[in-house]
N, C-alpha and C. Protein backbone atom coordinates (compact mmCIF):
# COMPACT_ATOMS: atom_id res chain seq x y z
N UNK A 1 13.46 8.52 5.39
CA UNK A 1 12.36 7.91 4.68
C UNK A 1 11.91 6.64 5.38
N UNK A 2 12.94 5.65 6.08
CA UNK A 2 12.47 4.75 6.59
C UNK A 2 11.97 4.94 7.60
N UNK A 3 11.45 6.44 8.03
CA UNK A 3 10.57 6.31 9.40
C UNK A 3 9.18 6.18 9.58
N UNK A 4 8.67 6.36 8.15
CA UNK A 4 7.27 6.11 7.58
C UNK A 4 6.87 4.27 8.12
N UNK A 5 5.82 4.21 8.83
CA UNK A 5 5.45 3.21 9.00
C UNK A 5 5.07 2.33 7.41
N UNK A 6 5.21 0.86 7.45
CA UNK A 6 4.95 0.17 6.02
C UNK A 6 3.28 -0.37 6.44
N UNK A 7 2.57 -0.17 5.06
CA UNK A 7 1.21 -0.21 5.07
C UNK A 7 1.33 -1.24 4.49
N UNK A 8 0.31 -2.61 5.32
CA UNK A 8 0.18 -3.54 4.67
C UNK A 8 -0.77 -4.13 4.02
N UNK A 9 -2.09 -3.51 4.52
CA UNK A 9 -3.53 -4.15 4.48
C UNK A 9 -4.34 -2.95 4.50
N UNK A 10 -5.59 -3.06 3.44
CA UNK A 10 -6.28 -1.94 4.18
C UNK A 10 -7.62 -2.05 4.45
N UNK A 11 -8.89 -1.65 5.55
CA UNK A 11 -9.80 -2.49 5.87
C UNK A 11 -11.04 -2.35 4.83
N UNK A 12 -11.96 -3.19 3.78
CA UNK A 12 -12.51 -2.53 2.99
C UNK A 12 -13.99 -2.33 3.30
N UNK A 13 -14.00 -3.29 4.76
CA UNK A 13 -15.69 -3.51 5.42
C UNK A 13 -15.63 -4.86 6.07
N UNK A 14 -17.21 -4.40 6.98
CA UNK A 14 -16.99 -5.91 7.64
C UNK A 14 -17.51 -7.15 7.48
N UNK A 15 -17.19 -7.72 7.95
CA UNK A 15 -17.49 -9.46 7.47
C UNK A 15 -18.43 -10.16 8.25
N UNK A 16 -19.76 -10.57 8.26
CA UNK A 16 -20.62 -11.29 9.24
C UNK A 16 -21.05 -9.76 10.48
N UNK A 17 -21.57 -10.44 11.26
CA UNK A 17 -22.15 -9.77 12.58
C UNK A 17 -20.72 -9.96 14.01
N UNK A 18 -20.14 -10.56 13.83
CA UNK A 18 -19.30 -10.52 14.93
C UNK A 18 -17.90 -9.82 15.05
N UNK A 19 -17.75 -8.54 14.00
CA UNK A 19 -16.71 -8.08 14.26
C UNK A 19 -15.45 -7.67 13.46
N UNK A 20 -15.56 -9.29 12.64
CA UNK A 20 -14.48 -9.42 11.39
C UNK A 20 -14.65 -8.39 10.01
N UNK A 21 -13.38 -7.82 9.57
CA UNK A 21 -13.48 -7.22 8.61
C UNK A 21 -12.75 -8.04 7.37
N UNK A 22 -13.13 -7.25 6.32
CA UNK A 22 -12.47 -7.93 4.72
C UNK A 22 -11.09 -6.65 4.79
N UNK A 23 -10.11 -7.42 4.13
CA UNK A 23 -8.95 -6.99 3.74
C UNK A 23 -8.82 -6.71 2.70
N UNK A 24 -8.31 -5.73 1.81
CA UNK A 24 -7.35 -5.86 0.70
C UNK A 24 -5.80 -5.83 0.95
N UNK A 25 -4.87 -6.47 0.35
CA UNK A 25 -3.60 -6.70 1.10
C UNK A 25 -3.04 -6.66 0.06
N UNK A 26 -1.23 -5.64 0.64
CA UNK A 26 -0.50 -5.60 -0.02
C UNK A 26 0.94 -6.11 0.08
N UNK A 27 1.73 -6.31 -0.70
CA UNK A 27 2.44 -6.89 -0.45
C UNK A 27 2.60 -8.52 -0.61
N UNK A 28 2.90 -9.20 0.45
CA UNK A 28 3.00 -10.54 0.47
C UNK A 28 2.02 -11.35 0.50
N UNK A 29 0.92 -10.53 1.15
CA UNK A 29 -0.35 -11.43 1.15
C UNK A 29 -0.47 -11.85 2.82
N UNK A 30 -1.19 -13.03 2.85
CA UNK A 30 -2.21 -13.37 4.40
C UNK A 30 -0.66 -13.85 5.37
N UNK A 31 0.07 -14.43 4.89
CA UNK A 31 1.39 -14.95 5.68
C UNK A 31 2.07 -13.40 6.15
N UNK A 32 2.17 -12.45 5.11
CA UNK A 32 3.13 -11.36 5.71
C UNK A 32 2.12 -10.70 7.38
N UNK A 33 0.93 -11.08 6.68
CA UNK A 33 -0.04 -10.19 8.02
C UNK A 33 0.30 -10.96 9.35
N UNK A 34 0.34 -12.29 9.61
CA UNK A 34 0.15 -13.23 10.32
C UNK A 34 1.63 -13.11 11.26
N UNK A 35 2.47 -12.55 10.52
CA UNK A 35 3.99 -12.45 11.35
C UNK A 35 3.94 -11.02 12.34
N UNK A 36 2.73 -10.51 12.43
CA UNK A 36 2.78 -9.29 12.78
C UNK A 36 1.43 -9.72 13.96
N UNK A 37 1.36 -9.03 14.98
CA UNK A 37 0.12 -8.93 16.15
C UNK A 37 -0.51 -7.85 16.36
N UNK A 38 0.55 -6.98 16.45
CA UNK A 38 -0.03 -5.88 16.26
C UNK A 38 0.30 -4.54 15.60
N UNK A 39 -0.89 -3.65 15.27
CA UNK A 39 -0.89 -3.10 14.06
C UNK A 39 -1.21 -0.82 14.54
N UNK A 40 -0.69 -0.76 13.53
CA UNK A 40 -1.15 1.16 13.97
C UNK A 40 -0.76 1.49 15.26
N UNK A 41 0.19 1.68 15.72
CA UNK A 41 1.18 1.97 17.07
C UNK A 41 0.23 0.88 18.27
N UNK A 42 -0.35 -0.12 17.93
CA UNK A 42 -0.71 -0.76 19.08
C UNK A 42 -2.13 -0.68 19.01
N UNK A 43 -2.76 0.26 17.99
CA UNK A 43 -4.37 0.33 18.48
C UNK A 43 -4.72 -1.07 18.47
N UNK A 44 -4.73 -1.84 17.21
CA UNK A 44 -5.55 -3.24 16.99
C UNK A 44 -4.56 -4.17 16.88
N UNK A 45 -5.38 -5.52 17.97
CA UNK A 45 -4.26 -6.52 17.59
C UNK A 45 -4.99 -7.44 16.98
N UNK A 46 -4.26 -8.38 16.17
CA UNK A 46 -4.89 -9.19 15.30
C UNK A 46 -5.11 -10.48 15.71
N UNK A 47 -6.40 -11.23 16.19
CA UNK A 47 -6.84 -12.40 17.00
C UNK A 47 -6.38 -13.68 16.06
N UNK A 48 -7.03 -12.84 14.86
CA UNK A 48 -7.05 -14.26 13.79
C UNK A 48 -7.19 -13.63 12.26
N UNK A 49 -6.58 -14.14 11.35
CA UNK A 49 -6.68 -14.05 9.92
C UNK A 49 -6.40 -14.97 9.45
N UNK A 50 -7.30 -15.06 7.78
CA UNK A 50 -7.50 -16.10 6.91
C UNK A 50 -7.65 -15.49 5.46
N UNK A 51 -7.38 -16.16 4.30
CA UNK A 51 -7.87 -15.86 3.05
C UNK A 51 -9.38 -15.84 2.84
N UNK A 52 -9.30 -14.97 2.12
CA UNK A 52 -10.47 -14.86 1.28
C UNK A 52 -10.68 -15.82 0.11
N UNK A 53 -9.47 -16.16 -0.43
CA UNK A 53 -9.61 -16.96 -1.39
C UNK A 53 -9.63 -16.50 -2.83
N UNK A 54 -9.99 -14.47 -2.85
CA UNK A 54 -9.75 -14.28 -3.56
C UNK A 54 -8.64 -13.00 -3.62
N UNK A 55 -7.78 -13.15 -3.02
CA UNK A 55 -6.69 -12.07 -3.00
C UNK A 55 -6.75 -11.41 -1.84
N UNK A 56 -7.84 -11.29 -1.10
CA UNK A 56 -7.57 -10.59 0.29
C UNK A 56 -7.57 -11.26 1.39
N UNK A 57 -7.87 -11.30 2.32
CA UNK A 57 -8.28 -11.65 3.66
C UNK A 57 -9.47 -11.06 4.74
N UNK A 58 -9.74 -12.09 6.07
CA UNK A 58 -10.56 -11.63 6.84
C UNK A 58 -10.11 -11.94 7.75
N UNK A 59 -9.87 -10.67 8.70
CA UNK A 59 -9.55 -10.66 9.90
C UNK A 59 -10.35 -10.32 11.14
N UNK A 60 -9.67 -10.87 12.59
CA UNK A 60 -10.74 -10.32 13.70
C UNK A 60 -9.58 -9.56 14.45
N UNK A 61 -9.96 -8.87 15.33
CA UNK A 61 -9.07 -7.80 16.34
C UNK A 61 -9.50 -7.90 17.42
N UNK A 62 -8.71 -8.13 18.30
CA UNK A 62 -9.46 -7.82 19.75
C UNK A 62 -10.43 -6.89 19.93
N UNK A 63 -10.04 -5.91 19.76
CA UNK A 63 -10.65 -4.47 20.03
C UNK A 63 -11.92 -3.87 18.95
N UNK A 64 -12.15 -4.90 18.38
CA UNK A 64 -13.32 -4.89 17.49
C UNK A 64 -14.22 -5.62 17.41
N UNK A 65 -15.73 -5.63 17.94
CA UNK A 65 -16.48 -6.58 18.61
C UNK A 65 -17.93 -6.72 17.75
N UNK A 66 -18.17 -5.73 16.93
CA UNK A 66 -19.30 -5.40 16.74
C UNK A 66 -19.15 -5.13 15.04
N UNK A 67 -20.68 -5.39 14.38
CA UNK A 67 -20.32 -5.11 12.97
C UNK A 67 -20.43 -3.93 13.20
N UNK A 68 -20.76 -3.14 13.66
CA UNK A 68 -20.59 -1.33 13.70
C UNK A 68 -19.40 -0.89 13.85
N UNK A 69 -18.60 -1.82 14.72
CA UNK A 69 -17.44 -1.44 15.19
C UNK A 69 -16.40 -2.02 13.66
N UNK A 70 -17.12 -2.79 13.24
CA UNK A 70 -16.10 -3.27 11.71
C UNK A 70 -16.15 -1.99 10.71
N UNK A 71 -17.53 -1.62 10.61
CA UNK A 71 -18.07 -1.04 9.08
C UNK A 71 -17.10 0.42 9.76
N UNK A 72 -17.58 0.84 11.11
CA UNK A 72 -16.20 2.39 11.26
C UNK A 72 -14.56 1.81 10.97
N UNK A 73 -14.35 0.64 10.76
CA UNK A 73 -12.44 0.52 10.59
C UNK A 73 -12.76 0.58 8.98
N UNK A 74 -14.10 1.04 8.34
CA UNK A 74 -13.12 0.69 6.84
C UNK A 74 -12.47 1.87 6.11
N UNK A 75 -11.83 1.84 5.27
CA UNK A 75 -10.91 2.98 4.76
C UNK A 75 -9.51 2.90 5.52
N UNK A 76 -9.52 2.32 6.98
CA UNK A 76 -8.33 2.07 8.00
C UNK A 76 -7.07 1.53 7.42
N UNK A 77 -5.93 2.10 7.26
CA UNK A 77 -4.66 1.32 6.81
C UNK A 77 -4.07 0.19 7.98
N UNK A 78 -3.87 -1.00 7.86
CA UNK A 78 -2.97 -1.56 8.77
C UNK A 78 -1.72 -1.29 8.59
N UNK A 79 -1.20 -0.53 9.31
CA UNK A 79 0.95 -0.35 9.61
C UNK A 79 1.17 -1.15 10.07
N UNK A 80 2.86 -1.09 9.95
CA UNK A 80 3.76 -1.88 10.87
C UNK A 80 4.86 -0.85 11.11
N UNK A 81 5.56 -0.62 11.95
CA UNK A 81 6.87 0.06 11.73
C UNK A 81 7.71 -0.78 10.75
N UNK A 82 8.47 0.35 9.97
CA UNK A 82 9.55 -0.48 8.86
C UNK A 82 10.62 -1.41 9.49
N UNK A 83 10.92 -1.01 10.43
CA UNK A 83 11.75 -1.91 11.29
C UNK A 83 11.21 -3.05 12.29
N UNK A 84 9.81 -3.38 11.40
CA UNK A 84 9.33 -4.72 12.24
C UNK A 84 9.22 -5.73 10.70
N UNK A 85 9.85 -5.32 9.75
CA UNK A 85 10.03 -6.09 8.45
C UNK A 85 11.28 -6.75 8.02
N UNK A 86 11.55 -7.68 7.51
CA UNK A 86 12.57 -8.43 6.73
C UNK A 86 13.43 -7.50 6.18
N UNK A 87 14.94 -7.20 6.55
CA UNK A 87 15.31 -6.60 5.70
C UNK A 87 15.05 -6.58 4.31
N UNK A 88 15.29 -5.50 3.09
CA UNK A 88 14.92 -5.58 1.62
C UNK A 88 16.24 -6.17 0.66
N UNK A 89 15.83 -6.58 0.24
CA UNK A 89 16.98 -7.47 -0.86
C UNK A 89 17.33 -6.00 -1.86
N UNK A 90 18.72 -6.50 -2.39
CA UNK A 90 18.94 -5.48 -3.31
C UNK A 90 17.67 -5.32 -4.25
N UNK A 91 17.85 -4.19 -4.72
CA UNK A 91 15.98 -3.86 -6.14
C UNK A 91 15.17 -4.08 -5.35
N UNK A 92 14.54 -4.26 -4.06
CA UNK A 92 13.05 -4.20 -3.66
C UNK A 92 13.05 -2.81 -2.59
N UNK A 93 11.64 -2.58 -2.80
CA UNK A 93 11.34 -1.71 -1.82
C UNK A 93 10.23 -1.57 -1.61
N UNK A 94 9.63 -1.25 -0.87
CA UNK A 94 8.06 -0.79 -0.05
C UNK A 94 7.22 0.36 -0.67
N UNK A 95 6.30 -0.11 -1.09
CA UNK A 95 5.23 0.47 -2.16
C UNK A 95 5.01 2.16 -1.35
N UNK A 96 5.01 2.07 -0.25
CA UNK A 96 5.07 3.00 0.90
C UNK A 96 6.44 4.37 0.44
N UNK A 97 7.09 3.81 -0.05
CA UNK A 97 8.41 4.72 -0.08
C UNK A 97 7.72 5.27 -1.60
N UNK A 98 7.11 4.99 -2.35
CA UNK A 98 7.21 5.69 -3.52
C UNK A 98 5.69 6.68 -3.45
N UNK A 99 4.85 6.28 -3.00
CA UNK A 99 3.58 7.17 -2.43
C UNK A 99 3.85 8.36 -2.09
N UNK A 100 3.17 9.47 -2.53
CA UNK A 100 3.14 11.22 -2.14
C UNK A 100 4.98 11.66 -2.96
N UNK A 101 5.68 11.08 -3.52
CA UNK A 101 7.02 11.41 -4.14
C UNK A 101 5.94 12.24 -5.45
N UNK A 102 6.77 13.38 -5.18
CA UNK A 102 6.47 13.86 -6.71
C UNK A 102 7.26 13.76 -8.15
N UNK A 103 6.75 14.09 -9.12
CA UNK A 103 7.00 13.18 -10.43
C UNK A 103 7.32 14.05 -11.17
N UNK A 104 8.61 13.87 -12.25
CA UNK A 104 8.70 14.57 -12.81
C UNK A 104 9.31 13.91 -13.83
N UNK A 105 9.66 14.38 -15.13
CA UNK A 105 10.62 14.08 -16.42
C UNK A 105 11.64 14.21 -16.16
N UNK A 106 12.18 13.11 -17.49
CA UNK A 106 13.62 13.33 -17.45
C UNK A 106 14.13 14.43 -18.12
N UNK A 107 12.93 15.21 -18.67
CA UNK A 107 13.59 16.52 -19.28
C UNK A 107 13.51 17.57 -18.08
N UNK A 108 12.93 17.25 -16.59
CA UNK A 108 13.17 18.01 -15.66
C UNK A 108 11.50 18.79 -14.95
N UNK A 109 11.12 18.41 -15.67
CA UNK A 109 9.51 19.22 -16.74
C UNK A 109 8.39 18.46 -15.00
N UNK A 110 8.06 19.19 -14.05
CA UNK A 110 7.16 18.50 -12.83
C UNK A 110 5.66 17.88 -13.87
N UNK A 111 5.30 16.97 -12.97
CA UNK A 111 3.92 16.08 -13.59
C UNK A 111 3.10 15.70 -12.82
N UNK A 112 3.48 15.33 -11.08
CA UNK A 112 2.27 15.68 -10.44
C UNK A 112 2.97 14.66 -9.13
N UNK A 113 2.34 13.93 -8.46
CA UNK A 113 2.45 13.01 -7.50
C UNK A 113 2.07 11.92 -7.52
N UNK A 114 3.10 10.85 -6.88
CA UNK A 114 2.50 9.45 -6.82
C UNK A 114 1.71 8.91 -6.29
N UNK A 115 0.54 8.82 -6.41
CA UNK A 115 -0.84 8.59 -5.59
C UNK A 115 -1.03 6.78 -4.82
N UNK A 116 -0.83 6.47 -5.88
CA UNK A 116 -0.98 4.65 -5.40
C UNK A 116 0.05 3.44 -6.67
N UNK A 117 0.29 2.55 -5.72
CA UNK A 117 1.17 1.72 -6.75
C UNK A 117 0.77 0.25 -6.92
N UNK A 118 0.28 0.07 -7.79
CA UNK A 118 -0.63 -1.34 -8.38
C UNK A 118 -0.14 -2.43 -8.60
N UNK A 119 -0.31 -3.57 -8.41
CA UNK A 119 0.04 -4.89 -8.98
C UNK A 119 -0.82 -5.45 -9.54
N UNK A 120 -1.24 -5.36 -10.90
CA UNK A 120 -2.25 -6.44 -10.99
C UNK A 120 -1.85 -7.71 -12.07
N UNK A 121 -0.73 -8.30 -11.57
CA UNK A 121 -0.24 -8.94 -12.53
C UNK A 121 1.24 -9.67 -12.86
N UNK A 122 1.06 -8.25 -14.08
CA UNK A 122 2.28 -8.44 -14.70
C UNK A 122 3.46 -7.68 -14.08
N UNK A 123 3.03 -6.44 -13.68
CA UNK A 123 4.71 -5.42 -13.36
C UNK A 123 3.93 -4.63 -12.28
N UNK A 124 4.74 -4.03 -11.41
CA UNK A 124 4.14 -2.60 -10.33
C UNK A 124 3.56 -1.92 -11.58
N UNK A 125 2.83 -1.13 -11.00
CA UNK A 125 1.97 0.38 -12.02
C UNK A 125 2.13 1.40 -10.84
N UNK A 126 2.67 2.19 -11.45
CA UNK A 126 2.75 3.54 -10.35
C UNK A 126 1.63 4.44 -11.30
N UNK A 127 0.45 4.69 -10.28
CA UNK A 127 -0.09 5.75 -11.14
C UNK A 127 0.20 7.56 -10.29
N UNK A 128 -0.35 8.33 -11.03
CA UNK A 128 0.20 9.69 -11.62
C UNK A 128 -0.94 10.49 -10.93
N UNK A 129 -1.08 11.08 -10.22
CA UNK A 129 -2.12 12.50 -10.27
C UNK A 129 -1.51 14.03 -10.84
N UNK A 130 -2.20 14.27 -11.55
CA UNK A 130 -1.32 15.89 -11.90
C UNK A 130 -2.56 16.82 -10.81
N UNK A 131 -1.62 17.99 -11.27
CA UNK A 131 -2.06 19.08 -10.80
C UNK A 131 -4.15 19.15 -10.35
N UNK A 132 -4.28 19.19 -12.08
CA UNK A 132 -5.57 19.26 -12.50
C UNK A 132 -6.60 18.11 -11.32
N UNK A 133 -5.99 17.18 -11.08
CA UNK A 133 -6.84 15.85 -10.22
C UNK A 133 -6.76 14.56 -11.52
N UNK A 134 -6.53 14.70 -12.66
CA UNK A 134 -6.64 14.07 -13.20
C UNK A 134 -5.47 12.73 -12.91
N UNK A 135 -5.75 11.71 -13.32
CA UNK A 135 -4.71 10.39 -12.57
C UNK A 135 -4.58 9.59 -14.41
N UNK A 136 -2.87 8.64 -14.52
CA UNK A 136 -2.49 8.19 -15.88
C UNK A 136 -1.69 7.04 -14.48
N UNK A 137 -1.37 5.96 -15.38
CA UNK A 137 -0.52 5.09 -14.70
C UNK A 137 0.62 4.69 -15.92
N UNK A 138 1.94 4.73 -14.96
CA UNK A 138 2.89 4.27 -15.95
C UNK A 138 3.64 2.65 -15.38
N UNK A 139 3.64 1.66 -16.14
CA UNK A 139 4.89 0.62 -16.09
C UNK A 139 5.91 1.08 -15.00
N UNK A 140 6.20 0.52 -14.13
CA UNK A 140 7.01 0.41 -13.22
C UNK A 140 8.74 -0.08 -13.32
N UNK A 141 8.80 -0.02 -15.39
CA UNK A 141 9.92 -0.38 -15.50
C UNK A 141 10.37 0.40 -15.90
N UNK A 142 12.50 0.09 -16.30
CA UNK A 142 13.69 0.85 -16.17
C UNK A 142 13.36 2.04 -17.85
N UNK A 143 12.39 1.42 -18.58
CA UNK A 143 11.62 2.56 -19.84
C UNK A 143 11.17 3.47 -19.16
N UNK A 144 9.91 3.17 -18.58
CA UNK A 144 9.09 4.28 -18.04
C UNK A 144 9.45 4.85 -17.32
N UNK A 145 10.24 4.61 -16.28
CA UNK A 145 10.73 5.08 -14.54
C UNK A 145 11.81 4.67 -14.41
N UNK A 146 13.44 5.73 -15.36
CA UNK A 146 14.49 5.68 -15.53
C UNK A 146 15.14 5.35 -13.47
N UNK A 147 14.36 6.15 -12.58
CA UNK A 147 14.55 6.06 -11.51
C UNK A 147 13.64 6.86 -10.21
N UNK A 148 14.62 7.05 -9.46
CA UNK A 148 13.40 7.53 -7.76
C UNK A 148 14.40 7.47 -6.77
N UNK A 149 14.13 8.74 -6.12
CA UNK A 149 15.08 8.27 -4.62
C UNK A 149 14.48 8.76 -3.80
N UNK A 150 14.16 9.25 -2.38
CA UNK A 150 13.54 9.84 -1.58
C UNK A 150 12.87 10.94 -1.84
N UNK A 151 13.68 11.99 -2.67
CA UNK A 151 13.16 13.44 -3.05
C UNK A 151 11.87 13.49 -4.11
N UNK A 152 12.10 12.48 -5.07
CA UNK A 152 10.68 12.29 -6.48
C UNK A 152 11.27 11.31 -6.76
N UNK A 153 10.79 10.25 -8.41
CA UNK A 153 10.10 9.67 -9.12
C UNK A 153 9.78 10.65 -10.29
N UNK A 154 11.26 9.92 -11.07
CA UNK A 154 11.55 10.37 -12.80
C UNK A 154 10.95 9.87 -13.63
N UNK A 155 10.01 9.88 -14.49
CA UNK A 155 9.56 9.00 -15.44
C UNK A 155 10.47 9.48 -16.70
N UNK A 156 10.14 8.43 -17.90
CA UNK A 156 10.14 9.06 -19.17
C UNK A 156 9.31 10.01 -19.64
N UNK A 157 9.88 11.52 -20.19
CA UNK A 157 9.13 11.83 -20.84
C UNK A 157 7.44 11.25 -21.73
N UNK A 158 7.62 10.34 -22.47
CA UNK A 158 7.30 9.42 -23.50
C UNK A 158 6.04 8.93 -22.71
N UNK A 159 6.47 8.69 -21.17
CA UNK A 159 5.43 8.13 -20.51
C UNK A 159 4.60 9.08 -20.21
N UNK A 160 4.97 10.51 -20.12
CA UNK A 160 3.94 11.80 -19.36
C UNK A 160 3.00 11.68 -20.12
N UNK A 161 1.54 11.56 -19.64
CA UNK A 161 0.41 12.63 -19.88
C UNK A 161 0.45 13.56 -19.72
């Protein structure tokens, strides 16, 4: 599992005429980006980044010169290899490891896959896609999501849609 590169940033468009794109960032924020140069096995390296001021950042890349050349990086994930990160303290882990795990009850009962995992706040939100396309988000705590290991991501019953 730890061979999955860790996603840190992802590009949402570009910024001005010279190149720079807007960030949404996960994780630690503008400091975790800044310990890193370069990103996606080497394609882009990162010249310069700064806050946004409001939760993301704006960055420039060498290899990105042009607002044309910004507006094609958006949708772009920034990686790192997992082994260019801080080891993890006991209880943490990389939003990355719980993504595409499929989901199921603790009565055993499948519910769909883990699509994306949220912070807006108060607790992680792991949300849910079932089968249908339809998407539910559950609490990221020891109620909702008794546990998870490489193979799926158990919720509570209680929590299934």
């Amino acid at each position: 599992m730890q061979d999955k590169p860790a996603t840190l940033a992802a590009v949402t468009g570009a910024h001005g005429v010279a190149g720079e794109v807007r960030l949404k960032l996960f994780g630690e924020g503008v400091d975790a980006l800044k310990a890193h140069k370069s990103f996606n096995d080497g394609t882009l390296t990162l010249s310069k980044v700064r806050s946004d001021n409001k939760g993301g950042a704006i960055a420039r890349f060498a290899e990105i010169t042009s607002r044309n050349d910004a507006e094609a990086l958006r949708g772009t994930v920034l990686t790192v290899p997992i082994d260019a990160l801080p080891p993890l303290e006991e209880g943490e882990f990389y939003y990355s490891d719980l993504l595409d795990l499929p989901v199921v009850t603790d009565a055993g009962e499948a519910v769909g896959r883990v699509c994306a995992v949220e912070n807006f706040g108060a607790t992680d939100i792991v949300e849910i896609e079932k089968p249908d396309g339809k998407k539910f988000m559950v609490p990221l705590t020891e109620q909702a999501v008794p546990g998870w290991d490489s193979e799926k991501l158990t919720i509570s019953a209680d929590f299934a849609e």
